[in-house]
ModelCIF file with pLDDT and N, C-alpha, C, O atoms, coordinates in Angstrom:
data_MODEL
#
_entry.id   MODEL 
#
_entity.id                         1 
_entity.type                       polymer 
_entity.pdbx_number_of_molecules   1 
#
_entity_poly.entity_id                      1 
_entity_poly.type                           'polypeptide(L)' 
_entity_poly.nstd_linkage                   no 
_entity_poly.nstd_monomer                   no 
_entity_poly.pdbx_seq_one_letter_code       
;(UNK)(UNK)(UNK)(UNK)(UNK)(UNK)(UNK)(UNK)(UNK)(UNK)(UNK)(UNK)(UNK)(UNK)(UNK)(UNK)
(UNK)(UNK)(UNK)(UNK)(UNK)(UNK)(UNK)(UNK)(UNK)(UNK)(UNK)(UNK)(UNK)(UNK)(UNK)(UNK)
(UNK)(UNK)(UNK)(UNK)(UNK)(UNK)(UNK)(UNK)(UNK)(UNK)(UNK)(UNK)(UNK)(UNK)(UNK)
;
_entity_poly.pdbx_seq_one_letter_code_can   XXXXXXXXXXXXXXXXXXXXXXXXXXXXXXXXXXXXXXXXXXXXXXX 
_entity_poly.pdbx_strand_id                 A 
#
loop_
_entity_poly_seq.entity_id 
_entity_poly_seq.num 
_entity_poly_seq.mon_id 
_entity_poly_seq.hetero 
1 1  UNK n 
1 2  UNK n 
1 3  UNK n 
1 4  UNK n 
1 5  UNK n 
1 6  UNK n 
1 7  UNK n 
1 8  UNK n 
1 9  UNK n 
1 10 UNK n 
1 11 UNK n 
1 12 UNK n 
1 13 UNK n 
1 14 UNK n 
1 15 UNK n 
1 16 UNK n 
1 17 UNK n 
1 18 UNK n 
1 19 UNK n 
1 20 UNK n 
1 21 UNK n 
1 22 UNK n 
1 23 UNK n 
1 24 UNK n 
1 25 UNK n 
1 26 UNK n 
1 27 UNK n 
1 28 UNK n 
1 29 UNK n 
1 30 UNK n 
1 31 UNK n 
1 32 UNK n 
1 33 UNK n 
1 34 UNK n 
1 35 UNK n 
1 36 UNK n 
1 37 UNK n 
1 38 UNK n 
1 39 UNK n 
1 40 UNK n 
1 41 UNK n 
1 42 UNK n 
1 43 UNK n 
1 44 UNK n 
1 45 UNK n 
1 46 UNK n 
1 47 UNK n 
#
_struct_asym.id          A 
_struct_asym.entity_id   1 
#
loop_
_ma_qa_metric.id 
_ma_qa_metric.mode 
_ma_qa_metric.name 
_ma_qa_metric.software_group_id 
_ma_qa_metric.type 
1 global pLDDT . pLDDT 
2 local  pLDDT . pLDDT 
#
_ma_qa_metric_global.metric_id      1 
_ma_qa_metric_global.metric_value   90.89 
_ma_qa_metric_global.model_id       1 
_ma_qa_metric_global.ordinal_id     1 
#
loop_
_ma_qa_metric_local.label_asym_id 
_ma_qa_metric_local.label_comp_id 
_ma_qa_metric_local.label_seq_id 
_ma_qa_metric_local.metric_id 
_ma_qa_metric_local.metric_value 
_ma_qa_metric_local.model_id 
_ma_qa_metric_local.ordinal_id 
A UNK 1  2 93.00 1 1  
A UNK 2  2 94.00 1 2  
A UNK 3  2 95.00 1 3  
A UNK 4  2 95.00 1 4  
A UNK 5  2 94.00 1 5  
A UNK 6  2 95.00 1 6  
A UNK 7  2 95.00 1 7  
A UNK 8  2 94.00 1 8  
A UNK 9  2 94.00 1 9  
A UNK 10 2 94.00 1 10 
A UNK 11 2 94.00 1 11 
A UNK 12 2 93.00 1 12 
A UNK 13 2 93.00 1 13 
A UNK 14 2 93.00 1 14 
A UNK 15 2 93.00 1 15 
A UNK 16 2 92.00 1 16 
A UNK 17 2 92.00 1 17 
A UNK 18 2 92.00 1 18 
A UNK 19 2 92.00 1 19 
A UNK 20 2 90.00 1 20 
A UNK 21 2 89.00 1 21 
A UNK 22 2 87.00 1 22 
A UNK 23 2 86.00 1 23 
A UNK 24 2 89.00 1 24 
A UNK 25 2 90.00 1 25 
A UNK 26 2 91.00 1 26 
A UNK 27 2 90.00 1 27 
A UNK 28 2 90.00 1 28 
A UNK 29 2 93.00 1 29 
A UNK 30 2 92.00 1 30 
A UNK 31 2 91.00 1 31 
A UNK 32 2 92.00 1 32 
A UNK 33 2 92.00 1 33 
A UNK 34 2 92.00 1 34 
A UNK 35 2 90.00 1 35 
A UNK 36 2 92.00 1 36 
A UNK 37 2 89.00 1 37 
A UNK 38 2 88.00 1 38 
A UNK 39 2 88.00 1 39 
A UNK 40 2 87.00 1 40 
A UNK 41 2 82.00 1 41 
A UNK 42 2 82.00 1 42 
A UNK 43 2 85.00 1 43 
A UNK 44 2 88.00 1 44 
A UNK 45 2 90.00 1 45 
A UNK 46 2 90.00 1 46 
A UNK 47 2 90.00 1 47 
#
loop_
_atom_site.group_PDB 
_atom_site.id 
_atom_site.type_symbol 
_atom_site.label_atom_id 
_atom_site.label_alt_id 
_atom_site.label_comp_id 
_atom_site.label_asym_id 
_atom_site.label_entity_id 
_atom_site.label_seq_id 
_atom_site.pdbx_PDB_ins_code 
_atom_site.Cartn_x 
_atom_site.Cartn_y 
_atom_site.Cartn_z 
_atom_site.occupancy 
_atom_site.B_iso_or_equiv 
_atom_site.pdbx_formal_charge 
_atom_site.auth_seq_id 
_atom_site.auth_comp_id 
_atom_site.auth_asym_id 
_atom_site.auth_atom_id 
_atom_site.pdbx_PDB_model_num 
ATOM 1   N N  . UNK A 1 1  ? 114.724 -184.671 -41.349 1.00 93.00 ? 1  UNK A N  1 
ATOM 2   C CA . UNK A 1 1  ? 113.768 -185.471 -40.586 1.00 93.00 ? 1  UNK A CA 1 
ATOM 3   C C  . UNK A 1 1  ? 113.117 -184.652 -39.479 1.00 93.00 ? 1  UNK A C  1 
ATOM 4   O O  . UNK A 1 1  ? 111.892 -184.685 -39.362 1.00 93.00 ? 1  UNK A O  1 
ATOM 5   N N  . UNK A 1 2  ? 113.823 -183.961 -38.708 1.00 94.00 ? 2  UNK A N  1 
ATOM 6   C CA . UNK A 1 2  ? 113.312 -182.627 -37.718 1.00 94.00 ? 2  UNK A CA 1 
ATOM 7   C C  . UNK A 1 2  ? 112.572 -182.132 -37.977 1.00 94.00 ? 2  UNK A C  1 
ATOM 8   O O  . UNK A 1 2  ? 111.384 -182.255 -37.680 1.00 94.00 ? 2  UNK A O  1 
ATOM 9   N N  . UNK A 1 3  ? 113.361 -181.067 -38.940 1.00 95.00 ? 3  UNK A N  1 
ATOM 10  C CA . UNK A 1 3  ? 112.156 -179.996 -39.471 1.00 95.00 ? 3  UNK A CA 1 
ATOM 11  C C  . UNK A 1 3  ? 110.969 -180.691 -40.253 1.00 95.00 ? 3  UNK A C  1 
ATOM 12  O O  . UNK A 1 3  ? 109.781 -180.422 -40.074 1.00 95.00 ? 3  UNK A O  1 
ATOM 13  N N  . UNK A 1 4  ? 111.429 -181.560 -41.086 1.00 95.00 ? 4  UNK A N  1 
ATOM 14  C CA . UNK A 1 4  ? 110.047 -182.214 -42.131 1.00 95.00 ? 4  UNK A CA 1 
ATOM 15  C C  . UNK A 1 4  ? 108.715 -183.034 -41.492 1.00 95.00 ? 4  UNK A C  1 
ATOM 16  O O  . UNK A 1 4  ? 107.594 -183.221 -41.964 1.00 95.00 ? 4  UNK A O  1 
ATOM 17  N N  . UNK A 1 5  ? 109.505 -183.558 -39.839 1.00 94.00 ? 5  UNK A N  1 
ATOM 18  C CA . UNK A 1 5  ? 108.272 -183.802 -39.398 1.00 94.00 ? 5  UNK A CA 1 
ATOM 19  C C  . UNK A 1 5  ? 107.381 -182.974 -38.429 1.00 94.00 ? 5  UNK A C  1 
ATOM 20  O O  . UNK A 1 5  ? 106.275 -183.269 -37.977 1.00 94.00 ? 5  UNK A O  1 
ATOM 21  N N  . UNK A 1 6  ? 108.086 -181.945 -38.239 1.00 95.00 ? 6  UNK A N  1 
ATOM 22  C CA . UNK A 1 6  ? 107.501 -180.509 -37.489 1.00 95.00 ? 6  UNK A CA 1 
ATOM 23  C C  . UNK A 1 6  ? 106.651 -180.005 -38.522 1.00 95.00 ? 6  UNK A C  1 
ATOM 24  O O  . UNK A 1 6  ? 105.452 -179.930 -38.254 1.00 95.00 ? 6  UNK A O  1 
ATOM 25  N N  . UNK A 1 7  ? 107.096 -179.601 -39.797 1.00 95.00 ? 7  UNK A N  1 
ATOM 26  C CA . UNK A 1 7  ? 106.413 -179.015 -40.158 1.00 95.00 ? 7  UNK A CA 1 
ATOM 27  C C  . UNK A 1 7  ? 105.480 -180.221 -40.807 1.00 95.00 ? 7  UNK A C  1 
ATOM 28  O O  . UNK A 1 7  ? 104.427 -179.591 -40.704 1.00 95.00 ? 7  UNK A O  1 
ATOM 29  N N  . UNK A 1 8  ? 105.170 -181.164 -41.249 1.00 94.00 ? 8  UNK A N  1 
ATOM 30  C CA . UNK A 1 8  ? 104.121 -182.000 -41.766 1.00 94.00 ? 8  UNK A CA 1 
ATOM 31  C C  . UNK A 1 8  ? 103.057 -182.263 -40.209 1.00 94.00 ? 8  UNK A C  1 
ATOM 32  O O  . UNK A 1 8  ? 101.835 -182.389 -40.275 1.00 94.00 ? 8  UNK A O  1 
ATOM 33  N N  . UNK A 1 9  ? 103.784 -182.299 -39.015 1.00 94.00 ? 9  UNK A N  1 
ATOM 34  C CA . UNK A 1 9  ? 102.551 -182.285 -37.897 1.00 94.00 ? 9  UNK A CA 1 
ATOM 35  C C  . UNK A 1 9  ? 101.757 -180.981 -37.866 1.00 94.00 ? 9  UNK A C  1 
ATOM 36  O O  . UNK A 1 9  ? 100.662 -180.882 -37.313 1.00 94.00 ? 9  UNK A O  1 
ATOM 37  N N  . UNK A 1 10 ? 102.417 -179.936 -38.530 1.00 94.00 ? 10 UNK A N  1 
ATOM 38  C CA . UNK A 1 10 ? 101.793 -178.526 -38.271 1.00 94.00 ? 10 UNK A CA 1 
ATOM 39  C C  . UNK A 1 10 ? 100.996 -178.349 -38.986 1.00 94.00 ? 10 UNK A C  1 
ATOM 40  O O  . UNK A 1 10 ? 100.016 -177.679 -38.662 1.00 94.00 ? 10 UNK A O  1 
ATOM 41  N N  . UNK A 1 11 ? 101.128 -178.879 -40.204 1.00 94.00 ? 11 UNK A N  1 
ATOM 42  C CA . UNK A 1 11 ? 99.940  -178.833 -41.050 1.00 94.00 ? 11 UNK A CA 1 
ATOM 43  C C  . UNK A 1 11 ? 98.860  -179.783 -41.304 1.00 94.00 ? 11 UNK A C  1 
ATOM 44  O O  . UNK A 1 11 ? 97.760  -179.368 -41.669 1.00 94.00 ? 11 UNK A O  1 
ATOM 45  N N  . UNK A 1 12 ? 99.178  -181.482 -41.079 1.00 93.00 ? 12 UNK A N  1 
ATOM 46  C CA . UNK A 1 12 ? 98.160  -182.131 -40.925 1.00 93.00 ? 12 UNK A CA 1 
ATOM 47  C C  . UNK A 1 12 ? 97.488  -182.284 -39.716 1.00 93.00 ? 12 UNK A C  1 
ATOM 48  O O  . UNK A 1 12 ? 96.279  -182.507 -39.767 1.00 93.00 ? 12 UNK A O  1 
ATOM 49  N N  . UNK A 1 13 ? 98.072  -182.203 -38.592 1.00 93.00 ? 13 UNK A N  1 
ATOM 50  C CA . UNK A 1 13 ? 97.240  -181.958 -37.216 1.00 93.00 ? 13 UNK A CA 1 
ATOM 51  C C  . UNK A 1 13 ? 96.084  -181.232 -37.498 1.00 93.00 ? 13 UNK A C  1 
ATOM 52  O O  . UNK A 1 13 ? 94.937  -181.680 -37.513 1.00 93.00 ? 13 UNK A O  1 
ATOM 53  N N  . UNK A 1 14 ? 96.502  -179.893 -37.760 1.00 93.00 ? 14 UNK A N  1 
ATOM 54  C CA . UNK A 1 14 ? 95.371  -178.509 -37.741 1.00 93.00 ? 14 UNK A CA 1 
ATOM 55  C C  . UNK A 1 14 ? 94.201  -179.184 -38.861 1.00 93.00 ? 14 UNK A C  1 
ATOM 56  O O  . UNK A 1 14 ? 93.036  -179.194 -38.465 1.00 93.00 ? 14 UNK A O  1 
ATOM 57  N N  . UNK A 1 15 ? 94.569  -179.877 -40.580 1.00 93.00 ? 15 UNK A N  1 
ATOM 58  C CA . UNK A 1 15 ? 94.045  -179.988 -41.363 1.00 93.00 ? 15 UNK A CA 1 
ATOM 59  C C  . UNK A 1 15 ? 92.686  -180.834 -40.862 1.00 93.00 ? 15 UNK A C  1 
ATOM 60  O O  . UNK A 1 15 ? 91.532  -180.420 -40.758 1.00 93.00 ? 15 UNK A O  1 
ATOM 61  N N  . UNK A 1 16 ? 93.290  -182.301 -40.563 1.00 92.00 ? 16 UNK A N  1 
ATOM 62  C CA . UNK A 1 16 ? 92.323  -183.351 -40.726 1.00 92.00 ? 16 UNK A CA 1 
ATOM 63  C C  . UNK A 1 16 ? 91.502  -182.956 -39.103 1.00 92.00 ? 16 UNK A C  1 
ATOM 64  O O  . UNK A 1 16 ? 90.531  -183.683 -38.891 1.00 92.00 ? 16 UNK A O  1 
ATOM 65  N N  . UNK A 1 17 ? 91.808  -181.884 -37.967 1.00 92.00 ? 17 UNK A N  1 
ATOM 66  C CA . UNK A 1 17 ? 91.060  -181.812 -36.905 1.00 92.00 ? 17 UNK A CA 1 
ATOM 67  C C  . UNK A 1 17 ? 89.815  -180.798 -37.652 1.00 92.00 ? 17 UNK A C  1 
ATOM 68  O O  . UNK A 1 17 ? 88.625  -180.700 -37.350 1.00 92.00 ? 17 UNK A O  1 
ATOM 69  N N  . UNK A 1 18 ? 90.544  -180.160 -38.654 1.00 92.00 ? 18 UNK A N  1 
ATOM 70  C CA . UNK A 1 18 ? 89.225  -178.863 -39.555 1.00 92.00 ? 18 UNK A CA 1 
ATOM 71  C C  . UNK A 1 18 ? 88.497  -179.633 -39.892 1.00 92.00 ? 18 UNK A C  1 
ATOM 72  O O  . UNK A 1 18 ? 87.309  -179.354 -39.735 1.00 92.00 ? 18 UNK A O  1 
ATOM 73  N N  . UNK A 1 19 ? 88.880  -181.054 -40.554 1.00 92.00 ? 19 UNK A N  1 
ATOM 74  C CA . UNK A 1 19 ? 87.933  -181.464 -41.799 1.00 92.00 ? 19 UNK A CA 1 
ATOM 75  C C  . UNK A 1 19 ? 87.206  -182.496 -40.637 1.00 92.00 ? 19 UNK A C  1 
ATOM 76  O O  . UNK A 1 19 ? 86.311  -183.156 -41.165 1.00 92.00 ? 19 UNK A O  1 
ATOM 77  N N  . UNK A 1 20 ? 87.314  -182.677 -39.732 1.00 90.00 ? 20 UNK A N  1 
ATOM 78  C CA . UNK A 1 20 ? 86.193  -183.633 -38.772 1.00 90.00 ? 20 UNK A CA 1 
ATOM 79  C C  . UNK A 1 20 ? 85.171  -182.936 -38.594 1.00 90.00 ? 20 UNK A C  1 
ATOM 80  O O  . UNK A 1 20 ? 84.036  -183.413 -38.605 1.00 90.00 ? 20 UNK A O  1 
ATOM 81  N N  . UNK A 1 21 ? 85.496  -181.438 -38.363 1.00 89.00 ? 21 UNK A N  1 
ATOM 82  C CA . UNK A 1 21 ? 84.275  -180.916 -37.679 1.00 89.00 ? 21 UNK A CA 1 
ATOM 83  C C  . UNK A 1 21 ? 83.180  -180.431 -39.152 1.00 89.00 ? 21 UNK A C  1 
ATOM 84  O O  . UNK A 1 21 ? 83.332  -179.991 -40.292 1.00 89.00 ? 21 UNK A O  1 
ATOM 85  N N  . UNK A 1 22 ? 81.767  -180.956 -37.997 1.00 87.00 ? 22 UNK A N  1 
ATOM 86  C CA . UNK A 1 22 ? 80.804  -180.812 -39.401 1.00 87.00 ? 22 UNK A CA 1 
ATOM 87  C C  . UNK A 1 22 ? 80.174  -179.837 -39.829 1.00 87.00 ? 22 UNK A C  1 
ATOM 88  O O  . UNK A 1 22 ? 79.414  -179.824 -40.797 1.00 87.00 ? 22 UNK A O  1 
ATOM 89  N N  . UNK A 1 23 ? 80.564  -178.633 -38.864 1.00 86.00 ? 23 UNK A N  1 
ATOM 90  C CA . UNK A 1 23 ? 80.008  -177.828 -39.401 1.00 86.00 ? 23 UNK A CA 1 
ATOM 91  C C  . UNK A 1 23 ? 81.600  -176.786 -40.080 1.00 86.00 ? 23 UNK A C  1 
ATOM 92  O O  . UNK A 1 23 ? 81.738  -175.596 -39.796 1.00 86.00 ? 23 UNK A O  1 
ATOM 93  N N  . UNK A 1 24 ? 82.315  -177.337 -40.702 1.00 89.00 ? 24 UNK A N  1 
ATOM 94  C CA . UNK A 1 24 ? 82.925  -176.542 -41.489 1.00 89.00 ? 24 UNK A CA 1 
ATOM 95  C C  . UNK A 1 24 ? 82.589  -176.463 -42.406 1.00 89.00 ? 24 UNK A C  1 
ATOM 96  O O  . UNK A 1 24 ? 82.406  -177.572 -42.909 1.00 89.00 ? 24 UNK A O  1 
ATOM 97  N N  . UNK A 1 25 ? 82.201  -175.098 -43.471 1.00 90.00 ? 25 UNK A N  1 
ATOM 98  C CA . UNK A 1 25 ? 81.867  -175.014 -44.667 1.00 90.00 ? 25 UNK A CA 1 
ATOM 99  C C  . UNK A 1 25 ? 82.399  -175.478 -45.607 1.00 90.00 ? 25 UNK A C  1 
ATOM 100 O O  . UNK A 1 25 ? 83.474  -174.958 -45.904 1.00 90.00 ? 25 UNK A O  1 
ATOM 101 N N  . UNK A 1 26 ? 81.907  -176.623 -46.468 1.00 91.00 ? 26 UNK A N  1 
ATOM 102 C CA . UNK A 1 26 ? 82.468  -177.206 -47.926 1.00 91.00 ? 26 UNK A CA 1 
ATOM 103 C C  . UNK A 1 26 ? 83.609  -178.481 -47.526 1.00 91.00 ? 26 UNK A C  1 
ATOM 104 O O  . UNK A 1 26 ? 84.651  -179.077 -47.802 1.00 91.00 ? 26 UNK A O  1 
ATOM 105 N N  . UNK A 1 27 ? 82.812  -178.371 -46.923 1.00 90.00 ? 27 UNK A N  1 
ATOM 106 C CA . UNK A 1 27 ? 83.978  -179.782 -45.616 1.00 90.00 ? 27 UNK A CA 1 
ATOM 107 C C  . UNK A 1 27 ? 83.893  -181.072 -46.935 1.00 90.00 ? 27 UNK A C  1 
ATOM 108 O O  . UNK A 1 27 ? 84.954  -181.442 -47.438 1.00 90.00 ? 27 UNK A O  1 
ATOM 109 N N  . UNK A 1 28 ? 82.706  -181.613 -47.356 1.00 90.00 ? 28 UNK A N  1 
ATOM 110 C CA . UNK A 1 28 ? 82.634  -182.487 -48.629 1.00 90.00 ? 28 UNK A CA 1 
ATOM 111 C C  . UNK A 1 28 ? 83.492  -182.202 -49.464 1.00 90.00 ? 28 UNK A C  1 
ATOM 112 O O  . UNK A 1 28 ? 84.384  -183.020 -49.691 1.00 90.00 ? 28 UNK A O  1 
ATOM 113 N N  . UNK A 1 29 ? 83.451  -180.920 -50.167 1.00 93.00 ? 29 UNK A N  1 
ATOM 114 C CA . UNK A 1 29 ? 83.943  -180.612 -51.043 1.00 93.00 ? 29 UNK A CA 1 
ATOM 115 C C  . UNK A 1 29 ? 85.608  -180.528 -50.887 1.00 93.00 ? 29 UNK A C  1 
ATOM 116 O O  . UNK A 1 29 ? 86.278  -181.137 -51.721 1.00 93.00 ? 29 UNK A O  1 
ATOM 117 N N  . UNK A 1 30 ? 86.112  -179.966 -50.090 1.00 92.00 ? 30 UNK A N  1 
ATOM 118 C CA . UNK A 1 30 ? 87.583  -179.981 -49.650 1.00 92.00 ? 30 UNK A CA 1 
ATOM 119 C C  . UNK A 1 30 ? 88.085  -181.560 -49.634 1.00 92.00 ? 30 UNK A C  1 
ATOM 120 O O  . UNK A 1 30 ? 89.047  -182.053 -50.222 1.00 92.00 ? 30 UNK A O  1 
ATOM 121 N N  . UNK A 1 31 ? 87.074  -182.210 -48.732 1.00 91.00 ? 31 UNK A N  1 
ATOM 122 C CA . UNK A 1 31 ? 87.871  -183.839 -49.020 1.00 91.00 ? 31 UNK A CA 1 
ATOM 123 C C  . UNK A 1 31 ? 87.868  -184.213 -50.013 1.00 91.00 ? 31 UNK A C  1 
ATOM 124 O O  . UNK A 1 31 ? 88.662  -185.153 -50.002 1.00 91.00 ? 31 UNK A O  1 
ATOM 125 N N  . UNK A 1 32 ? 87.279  -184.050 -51.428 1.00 92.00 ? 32 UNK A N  1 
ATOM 126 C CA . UNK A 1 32 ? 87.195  -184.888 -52.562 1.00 92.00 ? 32 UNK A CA 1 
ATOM 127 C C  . UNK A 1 32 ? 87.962  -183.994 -52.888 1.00 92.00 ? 32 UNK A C  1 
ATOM 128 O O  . UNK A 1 32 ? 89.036  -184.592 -52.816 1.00 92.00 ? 32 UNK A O  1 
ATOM 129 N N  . UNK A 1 33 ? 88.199  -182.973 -53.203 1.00 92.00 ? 33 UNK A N  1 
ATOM 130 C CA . UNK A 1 33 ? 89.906  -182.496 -53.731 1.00 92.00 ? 33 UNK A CA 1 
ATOM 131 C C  . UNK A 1 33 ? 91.027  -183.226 -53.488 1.00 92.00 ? 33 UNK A C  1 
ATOM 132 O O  . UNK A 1 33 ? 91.891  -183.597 -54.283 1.00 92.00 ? 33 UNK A O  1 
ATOM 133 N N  . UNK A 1 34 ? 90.903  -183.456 -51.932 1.00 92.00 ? 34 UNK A N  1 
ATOM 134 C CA . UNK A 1 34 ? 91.747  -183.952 -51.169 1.00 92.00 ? 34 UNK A CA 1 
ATOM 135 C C  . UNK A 1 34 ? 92.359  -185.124 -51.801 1.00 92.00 ? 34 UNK A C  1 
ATOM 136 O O  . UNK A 1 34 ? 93.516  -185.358 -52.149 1.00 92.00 ? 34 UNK A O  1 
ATOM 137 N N  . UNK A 1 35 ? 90.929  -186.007 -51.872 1.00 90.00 ? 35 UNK A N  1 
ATOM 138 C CA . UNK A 1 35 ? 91.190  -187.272 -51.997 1.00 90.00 ? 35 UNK A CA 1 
ATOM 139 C C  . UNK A 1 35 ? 91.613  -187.900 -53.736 1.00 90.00 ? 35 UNK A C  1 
ATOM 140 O O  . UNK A 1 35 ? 91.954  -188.993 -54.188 1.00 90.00 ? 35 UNK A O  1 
ATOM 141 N N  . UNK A 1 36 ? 91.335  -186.390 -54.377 1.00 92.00 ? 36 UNK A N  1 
ATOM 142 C CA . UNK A 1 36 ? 91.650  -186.511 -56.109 1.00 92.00 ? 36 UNK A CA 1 
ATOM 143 C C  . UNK A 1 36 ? 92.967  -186.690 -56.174 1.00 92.00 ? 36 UNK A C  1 
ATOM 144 O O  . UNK A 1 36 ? 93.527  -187.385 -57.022 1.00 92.00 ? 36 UNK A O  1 
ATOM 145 N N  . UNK A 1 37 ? 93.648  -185.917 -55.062 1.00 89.00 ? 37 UNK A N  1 
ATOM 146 C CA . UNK A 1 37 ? 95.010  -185.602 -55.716 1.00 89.00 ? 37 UNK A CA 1 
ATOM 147 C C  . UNK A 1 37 ? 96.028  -187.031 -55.022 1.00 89.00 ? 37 UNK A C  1 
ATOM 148 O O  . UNK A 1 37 ? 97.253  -187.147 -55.078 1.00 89.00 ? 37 UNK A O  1 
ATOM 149 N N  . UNK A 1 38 ? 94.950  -188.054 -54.347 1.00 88.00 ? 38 UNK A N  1 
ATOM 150 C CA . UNK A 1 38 ? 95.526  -189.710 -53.787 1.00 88.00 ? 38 UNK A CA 1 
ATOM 151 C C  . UNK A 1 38 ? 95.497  -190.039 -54.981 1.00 88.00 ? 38 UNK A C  1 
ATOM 152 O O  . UNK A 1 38 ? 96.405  -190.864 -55.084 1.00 88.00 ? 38 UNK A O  1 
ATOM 153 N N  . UNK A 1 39 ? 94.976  -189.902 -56.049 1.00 88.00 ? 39 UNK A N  1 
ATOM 154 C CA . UNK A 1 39 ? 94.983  -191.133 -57.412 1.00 88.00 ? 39 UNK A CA 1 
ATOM 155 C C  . UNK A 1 39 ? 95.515  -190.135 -58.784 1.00 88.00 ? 39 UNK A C  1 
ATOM 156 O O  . UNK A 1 39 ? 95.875  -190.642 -59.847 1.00 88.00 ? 39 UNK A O  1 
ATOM 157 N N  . UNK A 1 40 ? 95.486  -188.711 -58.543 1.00 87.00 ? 40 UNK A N  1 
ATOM 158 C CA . UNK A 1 40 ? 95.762  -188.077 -60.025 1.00 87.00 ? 40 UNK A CA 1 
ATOM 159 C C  . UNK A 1 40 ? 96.714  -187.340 -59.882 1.00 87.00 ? 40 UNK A C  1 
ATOM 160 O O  . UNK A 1 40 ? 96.421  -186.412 -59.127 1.00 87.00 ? 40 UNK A O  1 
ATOM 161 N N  . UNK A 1 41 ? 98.276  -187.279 -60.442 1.00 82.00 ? 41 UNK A N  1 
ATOM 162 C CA . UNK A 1 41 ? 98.839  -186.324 -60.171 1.00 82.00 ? 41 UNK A CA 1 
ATOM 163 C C  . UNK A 1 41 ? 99.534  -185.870 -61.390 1.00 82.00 ? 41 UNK A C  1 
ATOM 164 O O  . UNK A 1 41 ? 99.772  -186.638 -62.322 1.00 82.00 ? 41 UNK A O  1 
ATOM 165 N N  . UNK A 1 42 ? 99.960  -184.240 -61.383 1.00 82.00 ? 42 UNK A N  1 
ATOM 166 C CA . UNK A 1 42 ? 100.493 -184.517 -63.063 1.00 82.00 ? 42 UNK A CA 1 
ATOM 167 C C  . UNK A 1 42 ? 101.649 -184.817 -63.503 1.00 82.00 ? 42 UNK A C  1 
ATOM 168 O O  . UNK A 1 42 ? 101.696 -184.669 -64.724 1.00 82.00 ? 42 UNK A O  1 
ATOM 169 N N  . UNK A 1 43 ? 102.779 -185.238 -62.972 1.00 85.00 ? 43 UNK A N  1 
ATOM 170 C CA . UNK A 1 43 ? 103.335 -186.403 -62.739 1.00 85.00 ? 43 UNK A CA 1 
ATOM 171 C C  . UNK A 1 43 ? 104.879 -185.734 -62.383 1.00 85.00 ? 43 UNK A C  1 
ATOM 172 O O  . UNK A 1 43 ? 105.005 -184.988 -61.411 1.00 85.00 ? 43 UNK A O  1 
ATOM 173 N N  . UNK A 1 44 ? 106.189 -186.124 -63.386 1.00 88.00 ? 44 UNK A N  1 
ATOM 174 C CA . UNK A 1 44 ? 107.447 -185.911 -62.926 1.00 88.00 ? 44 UNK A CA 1 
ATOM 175 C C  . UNK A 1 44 ? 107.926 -184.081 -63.163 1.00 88.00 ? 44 UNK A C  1 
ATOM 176 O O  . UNK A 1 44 ? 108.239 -183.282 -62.280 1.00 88.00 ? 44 UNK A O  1 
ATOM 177 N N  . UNK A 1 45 ? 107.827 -183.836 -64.752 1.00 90.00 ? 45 UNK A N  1 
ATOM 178 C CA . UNK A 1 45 ? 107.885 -182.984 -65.096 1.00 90.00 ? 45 UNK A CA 1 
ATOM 179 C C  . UNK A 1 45 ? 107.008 -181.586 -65.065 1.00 90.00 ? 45 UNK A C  1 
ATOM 180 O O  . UNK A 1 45 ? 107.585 -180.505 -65.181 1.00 90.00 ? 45 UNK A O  1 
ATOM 181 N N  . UNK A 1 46 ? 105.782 -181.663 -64.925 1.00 90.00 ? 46 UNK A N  1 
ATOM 182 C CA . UNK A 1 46 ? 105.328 -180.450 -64.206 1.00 90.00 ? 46 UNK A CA 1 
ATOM 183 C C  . UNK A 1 46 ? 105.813 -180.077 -63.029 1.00 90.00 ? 46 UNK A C  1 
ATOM 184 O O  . UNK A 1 46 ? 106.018 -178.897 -62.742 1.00 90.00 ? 46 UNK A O  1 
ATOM 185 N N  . UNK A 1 47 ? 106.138 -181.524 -61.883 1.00 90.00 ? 47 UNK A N  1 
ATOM 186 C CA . UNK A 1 47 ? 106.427 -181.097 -60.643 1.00 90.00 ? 47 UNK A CA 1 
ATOM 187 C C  . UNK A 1 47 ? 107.545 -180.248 -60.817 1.00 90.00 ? 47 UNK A C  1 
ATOM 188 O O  . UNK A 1 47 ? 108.055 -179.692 -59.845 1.00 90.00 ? 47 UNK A O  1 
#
């Protein structure tokens, strides 16, 4: 619980403050990746 929420603040903090700003390049494009992998995943056994 420590470490897992240290490191999940370390990486979504930095992430979603990148993807606000508008002038980051491919900023569209990065969220719809983003947002592909909310509905498609390849499931038990690849993982």
């Amino acid at each position: 619980t420590l470490f897992g929420t240290f490191f999940g603040l370390a990486v979504c903090i930095p992430c979603g403050y990148a993807l606000s700003r508008r002038d980051l390049p491919f900023r569209g494009l990065i969220m719809g990746i983003f947002v592909f992998t909310m509905y498609f995943g390849g499931g038990l056994i690849p993982t």
